[in-house]
PDB file of N, CA and C in Angstrom:
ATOM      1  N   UNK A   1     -67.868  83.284 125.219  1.00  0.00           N
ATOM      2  CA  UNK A   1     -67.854  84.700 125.499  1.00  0.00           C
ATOM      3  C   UNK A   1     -67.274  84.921 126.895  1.00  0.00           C
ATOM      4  N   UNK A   2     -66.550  85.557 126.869  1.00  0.00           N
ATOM      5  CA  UNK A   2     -66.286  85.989 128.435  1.00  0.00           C
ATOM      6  C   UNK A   2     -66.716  86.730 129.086  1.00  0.00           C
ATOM      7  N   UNK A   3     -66.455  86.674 130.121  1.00  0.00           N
ATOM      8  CA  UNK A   3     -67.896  87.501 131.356  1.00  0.00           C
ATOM      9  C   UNK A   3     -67.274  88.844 130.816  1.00  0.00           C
ATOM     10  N   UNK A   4     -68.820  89.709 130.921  1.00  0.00           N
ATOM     11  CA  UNK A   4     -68.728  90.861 131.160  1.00  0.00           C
ATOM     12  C   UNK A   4     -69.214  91.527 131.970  1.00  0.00           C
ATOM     13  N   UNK A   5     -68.535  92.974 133.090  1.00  0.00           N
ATOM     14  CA  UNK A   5     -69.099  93.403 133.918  1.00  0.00           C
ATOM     15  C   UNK A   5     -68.991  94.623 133.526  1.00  0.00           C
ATOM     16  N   UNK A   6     -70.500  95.358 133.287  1.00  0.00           N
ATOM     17  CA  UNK A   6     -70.526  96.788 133.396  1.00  0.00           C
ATOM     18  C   UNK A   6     -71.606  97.463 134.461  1.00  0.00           C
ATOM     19  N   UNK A   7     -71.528  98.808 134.469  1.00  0.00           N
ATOM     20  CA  UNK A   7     -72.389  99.428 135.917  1.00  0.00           C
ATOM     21  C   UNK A   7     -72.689 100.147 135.341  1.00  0.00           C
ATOM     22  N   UNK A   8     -73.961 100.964 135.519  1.00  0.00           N
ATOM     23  CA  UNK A   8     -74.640 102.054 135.828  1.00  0.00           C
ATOM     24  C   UNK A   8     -75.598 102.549 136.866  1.00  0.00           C
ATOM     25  N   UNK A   9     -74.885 103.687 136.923  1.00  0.00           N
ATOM     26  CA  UNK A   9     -75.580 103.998 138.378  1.00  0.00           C
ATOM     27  C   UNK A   9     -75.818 105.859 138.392  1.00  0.00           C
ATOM     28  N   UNK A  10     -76.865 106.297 139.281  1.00  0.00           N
ATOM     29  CA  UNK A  10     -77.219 107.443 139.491  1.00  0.00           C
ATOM     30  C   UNK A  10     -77.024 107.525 140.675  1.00  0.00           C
ATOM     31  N   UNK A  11     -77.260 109.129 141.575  1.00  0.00           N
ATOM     32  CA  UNK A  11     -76.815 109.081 143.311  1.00  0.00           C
ATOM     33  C   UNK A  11     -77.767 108.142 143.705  1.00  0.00           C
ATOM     34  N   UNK A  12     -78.654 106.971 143.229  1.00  0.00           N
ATOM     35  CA  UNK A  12     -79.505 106.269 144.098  1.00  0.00           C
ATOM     36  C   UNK A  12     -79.029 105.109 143.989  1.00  0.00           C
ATOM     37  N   UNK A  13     -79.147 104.460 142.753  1.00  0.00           N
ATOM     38  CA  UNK A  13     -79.211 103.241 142.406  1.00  0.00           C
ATOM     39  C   UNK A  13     -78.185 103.029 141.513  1.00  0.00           C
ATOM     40  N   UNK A  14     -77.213 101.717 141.810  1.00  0.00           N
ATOM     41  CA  UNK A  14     -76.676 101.210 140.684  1.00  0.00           C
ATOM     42  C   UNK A  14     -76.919  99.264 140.547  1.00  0.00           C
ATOM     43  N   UNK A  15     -77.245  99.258 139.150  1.00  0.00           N
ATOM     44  CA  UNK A  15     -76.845  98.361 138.105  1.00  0.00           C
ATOM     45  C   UNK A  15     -75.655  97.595 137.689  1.00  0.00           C
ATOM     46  N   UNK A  16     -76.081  96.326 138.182  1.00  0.00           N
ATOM     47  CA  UNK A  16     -74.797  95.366 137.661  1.00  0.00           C
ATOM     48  C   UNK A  16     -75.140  94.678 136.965  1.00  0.00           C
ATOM     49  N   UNK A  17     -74.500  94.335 135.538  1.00  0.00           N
ATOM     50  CA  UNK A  17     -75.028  93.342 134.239  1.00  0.00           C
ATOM     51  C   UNK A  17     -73.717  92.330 134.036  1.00  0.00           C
ATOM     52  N   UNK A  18     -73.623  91.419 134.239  1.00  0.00           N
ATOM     53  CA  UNK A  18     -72.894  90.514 133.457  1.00  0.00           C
ATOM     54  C   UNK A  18     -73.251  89.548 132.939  1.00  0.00           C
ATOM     55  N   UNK A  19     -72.576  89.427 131.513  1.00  0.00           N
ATOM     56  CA  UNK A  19     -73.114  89.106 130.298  1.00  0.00           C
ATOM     57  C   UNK A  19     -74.188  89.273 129.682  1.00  0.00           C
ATOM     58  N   UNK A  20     -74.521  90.269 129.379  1.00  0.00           N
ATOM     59  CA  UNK A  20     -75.725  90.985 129.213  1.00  0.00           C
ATOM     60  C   UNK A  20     -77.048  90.668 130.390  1.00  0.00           C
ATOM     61  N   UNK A  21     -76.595  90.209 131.351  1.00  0.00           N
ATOM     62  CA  UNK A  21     -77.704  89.551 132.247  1.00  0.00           C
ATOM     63  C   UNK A  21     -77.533  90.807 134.026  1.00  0.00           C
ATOM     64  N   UNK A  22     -78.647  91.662 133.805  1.00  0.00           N
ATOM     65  CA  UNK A  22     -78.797  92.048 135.451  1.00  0.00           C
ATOM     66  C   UNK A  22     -78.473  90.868 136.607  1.00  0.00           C
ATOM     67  N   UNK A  23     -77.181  91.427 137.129  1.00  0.00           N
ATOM     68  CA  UNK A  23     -76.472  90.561 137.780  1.00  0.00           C
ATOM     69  C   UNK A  23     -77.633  90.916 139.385  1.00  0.00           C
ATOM     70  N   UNK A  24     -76.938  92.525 139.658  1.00  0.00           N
ATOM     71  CA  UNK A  24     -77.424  92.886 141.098  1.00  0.00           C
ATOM     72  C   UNK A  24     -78.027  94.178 140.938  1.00  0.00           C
ATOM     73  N   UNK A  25     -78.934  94.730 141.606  1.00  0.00           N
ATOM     74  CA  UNK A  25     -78.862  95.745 142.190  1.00  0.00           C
ATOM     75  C   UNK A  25     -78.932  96.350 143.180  1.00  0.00           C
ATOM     76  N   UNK A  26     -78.423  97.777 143.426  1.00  0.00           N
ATOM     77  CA  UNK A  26     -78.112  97.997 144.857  1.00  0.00           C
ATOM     78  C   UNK A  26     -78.586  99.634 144.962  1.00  0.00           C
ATOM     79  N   UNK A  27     -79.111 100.009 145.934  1.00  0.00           N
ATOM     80  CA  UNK A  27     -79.557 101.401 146.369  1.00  0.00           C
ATOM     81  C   UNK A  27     -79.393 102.025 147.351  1.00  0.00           C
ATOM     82  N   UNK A  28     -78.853 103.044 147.796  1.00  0.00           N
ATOM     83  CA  UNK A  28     -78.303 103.919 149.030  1.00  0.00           C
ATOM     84  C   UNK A  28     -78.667 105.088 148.769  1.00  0.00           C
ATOM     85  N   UNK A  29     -78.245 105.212 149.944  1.00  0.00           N
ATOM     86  CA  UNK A  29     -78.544 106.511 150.495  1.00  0.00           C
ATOM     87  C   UNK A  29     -78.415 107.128 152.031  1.00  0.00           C
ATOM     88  N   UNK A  30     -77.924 108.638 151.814  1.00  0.00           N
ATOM     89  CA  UNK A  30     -77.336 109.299 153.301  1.00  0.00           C
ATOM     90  C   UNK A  30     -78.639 109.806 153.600  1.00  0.00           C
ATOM     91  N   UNK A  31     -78.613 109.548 155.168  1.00  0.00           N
ATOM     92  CA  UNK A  31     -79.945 109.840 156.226  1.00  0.00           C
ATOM     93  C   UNK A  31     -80.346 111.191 155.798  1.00  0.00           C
ATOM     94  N   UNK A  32     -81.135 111.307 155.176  1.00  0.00           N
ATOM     95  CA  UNK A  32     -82.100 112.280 155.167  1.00  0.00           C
ATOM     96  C   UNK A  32     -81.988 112.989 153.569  1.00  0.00           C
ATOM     97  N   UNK A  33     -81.422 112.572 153.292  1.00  0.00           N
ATOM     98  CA  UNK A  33     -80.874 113.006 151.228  1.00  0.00           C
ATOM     99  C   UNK A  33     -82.152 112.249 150.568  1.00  0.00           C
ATOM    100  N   UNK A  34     -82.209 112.937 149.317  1.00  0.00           N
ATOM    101  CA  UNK A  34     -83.319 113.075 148.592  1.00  0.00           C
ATOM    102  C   UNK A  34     -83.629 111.410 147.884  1.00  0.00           C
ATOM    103  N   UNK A  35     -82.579 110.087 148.626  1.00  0.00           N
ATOM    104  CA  UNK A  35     -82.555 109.084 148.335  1.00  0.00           C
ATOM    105  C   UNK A  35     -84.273 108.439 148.928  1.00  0.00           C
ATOM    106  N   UNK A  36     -84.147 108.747 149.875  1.00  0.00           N
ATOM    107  CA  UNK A  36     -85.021 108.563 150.852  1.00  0.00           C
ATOM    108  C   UNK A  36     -86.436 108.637 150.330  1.00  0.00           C
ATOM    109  N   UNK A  37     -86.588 109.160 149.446  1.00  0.00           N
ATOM    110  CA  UNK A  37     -88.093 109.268 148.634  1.00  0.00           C
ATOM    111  C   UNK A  37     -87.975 108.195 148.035  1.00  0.00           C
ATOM    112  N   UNK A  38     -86.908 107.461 147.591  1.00  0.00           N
ATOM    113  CA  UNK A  38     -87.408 105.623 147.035  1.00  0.00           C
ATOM    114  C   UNK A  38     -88.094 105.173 147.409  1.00  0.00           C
ATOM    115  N   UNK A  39     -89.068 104.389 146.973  1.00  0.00           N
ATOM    116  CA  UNK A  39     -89.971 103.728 147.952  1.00  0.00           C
ATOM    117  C   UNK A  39     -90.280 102.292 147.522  1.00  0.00           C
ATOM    118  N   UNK A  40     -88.859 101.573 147.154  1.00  0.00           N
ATOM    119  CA  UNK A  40     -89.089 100.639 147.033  1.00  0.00           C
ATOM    120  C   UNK A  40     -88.961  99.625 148.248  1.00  0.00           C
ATOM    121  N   UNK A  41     -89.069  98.115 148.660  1.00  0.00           N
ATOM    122  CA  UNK A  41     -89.636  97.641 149.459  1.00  0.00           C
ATOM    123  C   UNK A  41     -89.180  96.495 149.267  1.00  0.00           C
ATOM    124  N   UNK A  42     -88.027  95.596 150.379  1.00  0.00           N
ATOM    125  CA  UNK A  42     -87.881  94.411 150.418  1.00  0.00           C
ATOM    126  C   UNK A  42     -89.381  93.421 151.129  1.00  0.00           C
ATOM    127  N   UNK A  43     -89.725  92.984 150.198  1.00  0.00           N
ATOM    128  CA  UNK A  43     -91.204  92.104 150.528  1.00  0.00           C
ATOM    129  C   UNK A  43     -92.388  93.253 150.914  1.00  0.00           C
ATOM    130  N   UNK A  44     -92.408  93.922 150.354  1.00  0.00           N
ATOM    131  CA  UNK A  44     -93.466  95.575 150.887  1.00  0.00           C
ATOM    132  C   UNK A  44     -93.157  95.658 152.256  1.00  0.00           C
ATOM    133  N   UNK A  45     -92.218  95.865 152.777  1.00  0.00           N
ATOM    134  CA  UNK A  45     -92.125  96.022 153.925  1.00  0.00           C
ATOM    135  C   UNK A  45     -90.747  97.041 154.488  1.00  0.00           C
ATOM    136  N   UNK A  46     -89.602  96.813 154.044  1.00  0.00           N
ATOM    137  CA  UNK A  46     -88.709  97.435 154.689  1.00  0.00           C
ATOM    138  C   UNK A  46     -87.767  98.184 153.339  1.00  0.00           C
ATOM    139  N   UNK A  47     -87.922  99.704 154.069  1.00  0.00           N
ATOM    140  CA  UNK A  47     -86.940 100.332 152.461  1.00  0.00           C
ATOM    141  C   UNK A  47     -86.020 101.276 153.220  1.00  0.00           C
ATOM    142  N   UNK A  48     -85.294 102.230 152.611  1.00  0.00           N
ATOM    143  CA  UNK A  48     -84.549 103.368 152.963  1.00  0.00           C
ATOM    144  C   UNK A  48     -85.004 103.957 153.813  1.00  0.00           C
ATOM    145  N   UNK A  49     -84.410 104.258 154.955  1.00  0.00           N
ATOM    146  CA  UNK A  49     -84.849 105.081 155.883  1.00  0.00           C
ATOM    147  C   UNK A  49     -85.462 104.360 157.307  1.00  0.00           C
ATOM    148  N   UNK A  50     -85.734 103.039 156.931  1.00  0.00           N
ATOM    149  CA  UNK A  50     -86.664 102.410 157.755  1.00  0.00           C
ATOM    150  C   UNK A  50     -86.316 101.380 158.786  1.00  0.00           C
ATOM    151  N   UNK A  51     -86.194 101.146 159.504  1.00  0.00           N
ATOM    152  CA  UNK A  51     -85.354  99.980 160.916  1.00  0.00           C
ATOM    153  C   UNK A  51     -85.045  98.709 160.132  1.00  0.00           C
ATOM    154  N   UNK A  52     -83.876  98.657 160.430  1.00  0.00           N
ATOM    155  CA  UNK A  52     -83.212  96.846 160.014  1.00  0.00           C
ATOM    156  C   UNK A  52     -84.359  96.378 160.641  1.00  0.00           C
ATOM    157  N   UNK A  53     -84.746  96.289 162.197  1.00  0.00           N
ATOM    158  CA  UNK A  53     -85.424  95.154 162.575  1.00  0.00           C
ATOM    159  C   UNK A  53     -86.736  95.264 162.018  1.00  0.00           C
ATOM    160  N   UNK A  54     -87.754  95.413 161.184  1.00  0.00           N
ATOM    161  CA  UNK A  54     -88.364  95.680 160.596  1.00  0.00           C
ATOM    162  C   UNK A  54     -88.513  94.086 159.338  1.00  0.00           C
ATOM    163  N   UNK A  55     -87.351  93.796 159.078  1.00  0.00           N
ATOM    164  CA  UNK A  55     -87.039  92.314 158.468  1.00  0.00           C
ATOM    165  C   UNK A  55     -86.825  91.268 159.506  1.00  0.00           C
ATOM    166  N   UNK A  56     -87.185  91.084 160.760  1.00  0.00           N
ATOM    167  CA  UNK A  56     -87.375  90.258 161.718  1.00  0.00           C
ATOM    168  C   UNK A  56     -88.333  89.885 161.367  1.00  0.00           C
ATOM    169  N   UNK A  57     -89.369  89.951 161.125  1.00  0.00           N
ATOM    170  CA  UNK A  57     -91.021  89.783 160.680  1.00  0.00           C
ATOM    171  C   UNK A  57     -90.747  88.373 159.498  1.00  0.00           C
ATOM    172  N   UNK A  58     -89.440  88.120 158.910  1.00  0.00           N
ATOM    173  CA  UNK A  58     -89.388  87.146 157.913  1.00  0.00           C
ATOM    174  C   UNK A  58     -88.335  86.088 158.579  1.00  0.00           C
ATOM    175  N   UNK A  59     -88.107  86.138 159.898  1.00  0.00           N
ATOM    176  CA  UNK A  59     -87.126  85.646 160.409  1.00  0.00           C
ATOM    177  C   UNK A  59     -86.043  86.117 161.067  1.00  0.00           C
ATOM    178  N   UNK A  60     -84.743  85.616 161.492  1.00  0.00           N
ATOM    179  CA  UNK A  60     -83.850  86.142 162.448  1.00  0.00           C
ATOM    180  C   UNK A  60     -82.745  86.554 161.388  1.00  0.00           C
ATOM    181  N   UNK A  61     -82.160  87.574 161.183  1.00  0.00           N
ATOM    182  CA  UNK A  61     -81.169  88.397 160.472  1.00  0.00           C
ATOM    183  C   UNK A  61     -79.890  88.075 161.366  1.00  0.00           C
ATOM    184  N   UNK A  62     -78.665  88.161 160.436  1.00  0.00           N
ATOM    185  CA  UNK A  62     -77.680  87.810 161.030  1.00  0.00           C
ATOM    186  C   UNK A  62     -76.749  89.337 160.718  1.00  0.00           C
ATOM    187  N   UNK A  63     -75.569  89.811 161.320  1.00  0.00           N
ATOM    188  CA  UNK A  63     -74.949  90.683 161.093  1.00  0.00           C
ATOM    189  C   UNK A  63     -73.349  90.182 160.508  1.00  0.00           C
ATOM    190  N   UNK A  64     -73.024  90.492 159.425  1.00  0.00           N
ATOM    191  CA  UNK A  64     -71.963  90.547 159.394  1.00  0.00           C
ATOM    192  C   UNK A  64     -70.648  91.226 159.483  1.00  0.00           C
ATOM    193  N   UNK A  65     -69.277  91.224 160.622  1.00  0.00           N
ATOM    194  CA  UNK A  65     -68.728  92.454 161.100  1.00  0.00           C
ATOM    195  C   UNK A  65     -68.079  92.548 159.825  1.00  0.00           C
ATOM    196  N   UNK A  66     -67.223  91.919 159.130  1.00  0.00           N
ATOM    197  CA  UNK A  66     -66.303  92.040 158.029  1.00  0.00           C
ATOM    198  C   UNK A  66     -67.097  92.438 157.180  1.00  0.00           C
ATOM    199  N   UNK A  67     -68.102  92.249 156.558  1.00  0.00           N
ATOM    200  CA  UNK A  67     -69.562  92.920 155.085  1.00  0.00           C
ATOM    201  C   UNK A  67     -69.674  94.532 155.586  1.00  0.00           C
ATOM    202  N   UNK A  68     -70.201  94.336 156.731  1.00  0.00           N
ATOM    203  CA  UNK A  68     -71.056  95.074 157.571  1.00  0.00           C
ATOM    204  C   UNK A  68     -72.288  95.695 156.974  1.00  0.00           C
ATOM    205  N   UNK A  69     -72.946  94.118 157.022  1.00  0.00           N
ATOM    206  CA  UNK A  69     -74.712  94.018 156.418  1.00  0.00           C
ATOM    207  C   UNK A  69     -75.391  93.153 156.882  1.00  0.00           C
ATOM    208  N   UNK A  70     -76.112  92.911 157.346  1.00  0.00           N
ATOM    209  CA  UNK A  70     -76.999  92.422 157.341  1.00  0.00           C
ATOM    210  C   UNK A  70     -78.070  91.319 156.408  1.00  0.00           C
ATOM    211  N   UNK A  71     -77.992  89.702 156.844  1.00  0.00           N
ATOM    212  CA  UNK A  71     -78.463  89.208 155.913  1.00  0.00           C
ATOM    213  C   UNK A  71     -79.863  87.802 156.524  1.00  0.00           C
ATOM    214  N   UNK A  72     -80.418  86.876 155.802  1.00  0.00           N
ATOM    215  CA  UNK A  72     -80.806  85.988 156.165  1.00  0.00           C
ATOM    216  C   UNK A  72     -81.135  84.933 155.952  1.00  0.00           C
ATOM    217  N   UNK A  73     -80.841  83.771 155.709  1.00  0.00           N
ATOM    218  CA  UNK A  73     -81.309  82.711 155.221  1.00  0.00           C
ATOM    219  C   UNK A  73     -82.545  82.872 154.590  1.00  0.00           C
ATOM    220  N   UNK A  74     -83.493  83.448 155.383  1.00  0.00           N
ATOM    221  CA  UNK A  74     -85.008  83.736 154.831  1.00  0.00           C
ATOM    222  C   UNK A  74     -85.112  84.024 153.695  1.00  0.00           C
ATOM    223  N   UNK A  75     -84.326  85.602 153.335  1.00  0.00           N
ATOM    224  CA  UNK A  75     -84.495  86.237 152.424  1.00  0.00           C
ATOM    225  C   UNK A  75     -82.918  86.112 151.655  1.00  0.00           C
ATOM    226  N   UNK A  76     -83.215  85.399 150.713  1.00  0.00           N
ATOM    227  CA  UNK A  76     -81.896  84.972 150.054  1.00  0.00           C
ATOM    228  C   UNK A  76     -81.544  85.568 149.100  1.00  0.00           C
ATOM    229  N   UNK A  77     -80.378  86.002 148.551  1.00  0.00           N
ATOM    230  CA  UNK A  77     -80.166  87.314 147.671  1.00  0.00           C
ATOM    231  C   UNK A  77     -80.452  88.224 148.096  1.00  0.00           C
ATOM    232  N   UNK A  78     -80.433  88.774 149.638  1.00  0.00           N
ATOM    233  CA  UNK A  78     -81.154  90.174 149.839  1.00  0.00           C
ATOM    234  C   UNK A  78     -79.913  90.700 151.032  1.00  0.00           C
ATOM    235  N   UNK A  79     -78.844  91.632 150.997  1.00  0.00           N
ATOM    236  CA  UNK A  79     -78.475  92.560 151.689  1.00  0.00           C
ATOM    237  C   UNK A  79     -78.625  93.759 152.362  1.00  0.00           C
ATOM    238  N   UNK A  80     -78.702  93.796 153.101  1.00  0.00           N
ATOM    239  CA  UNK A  80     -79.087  95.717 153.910  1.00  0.00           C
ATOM    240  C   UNK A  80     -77.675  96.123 155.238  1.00  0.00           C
ATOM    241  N   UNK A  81     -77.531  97.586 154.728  1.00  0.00           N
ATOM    242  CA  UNK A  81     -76.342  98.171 155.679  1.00  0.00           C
ATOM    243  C   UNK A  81     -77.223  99.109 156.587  1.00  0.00           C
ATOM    244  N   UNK A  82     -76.950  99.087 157.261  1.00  0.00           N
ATOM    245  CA  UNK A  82     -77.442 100.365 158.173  1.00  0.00           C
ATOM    246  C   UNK A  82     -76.523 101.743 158.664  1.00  0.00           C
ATOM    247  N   UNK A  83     -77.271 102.546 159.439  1.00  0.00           N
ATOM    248  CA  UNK A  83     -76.446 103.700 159.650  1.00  0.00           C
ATOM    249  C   UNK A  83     -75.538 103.792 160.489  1.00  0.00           C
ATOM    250  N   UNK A  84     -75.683 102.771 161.610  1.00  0.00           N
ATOM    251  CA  UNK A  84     -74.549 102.434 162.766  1.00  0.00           C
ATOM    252  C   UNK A  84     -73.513 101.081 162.981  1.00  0.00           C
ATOM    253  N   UNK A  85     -73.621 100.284 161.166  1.00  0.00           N
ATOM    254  CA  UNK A  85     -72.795  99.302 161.241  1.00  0.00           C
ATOM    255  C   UNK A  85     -72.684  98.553 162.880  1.00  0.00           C
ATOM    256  N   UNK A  86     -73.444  98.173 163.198  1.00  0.00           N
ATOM    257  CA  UNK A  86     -72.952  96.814 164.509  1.00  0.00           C
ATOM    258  C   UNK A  86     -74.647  96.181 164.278  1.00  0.00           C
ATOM    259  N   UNK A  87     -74.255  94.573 165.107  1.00  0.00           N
ATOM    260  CA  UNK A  87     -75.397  93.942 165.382  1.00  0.00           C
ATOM    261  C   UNK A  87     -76.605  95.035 165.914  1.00  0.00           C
ATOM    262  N   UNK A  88     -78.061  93.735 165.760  1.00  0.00           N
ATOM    263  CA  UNK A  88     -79.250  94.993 166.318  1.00  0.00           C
ATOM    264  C   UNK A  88     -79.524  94.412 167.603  1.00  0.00           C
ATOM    265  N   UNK A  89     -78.416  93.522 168.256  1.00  0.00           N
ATOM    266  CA  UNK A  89     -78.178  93.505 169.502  1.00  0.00           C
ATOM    267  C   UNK A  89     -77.563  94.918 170.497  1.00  0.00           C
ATOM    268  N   UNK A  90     -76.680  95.603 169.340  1.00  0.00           N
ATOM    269  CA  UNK A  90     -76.016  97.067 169.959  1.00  0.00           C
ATOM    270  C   UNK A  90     -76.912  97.575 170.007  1.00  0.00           C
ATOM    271  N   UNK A  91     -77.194  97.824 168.752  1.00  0.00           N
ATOM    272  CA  UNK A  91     -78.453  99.167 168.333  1.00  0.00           C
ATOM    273  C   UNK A  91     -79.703  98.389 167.637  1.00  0.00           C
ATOM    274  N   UNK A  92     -80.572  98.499 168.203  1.00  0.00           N
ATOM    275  CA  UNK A  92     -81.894  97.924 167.404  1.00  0.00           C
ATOM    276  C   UNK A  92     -82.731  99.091 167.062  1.00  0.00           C
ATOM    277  N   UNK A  93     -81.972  99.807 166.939  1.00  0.00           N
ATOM    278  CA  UNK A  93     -82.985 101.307 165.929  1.00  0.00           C
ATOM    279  C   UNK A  93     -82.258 101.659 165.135  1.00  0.00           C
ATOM    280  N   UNK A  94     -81.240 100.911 164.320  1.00  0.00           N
ATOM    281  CA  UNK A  94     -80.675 101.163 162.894  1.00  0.00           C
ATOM    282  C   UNK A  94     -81.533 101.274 161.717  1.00  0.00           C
ATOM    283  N   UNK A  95     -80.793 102.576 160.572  1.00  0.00           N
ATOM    284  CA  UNK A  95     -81.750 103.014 159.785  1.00  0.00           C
ATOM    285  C   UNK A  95     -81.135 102.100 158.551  1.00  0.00           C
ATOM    286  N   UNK A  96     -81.634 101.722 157.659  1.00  0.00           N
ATOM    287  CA  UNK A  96     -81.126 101.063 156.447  1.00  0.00           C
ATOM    288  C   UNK A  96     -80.945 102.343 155.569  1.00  0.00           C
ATOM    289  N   UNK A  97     -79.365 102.346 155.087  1.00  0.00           N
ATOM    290  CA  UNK A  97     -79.035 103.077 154.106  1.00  0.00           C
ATOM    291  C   UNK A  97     -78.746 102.410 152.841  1.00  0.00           C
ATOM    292  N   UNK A  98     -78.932 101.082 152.879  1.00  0.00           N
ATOM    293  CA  UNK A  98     -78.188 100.635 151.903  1.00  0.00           C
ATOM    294  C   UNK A  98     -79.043  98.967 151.681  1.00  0.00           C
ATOM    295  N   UNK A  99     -79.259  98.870 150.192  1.00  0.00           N
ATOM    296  CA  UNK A  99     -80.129  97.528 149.801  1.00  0.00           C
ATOM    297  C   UNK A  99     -79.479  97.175 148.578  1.00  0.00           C
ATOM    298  N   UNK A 100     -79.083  95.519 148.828  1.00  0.00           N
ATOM    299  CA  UNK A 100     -78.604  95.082 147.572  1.00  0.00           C
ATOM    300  C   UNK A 100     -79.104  93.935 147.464  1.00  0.00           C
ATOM    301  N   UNK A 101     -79.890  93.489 146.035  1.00  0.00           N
ATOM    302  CA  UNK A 101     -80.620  92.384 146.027  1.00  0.00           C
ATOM    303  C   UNK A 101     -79.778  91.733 144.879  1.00  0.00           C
ATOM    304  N   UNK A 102     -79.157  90.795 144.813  1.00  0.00           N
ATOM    305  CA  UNK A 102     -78.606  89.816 144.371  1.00  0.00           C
ATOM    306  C   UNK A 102     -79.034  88.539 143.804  1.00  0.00           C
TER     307      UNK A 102
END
């Protein structure tokens, strides 16, 4: 069979399946939009709206300039963008707009 990739997605969340198998999913949202009532939770701890550094608590996060996300050895399969794209060496009060668990 050959791979298949299809999506579905609403303004919050989209769905990636290939081969009938949930590949990824991913959730965003603009600062202060009705995304923001998600309340889901990388490790009950960090969701929409809420400080990148906030996932320091599981270890040291790395930034990537070319992604521009945020990731960690720790938490493997787990992406987050924030609202001011740079390290939380620039800004360490970045808001997470964006979660993709892989």
């Amino acid at each position: 069979m050959n791979t298949v990739e299809c999506d579905w997605q609403n303004m919050l969340a989209r769905l990636i399946f290939k081969q009938d198998a949930l590949d990824s999913i991913i959730v965003e949202s603009i600062s202060g939009s009705v995304g923001y009532a998600y309340k889901g939770r990388i490790l009950n701890n960090v969701g929409l709206g809420e400080k990148v550094a906030g996932l320091l608590e599981f270890g040291s996060i790395e930034f990537d300039d070319a992604d521009e996300v945020f990731y960690s050895d720790n938490l493997s399969g787990v992406e987050v963008a924030a609202n001011d794209s740079c390290d939380l060496s620039v800004n360490p009060n970045q808001i997470v707009t964006y979660i993709k668990i892989f």
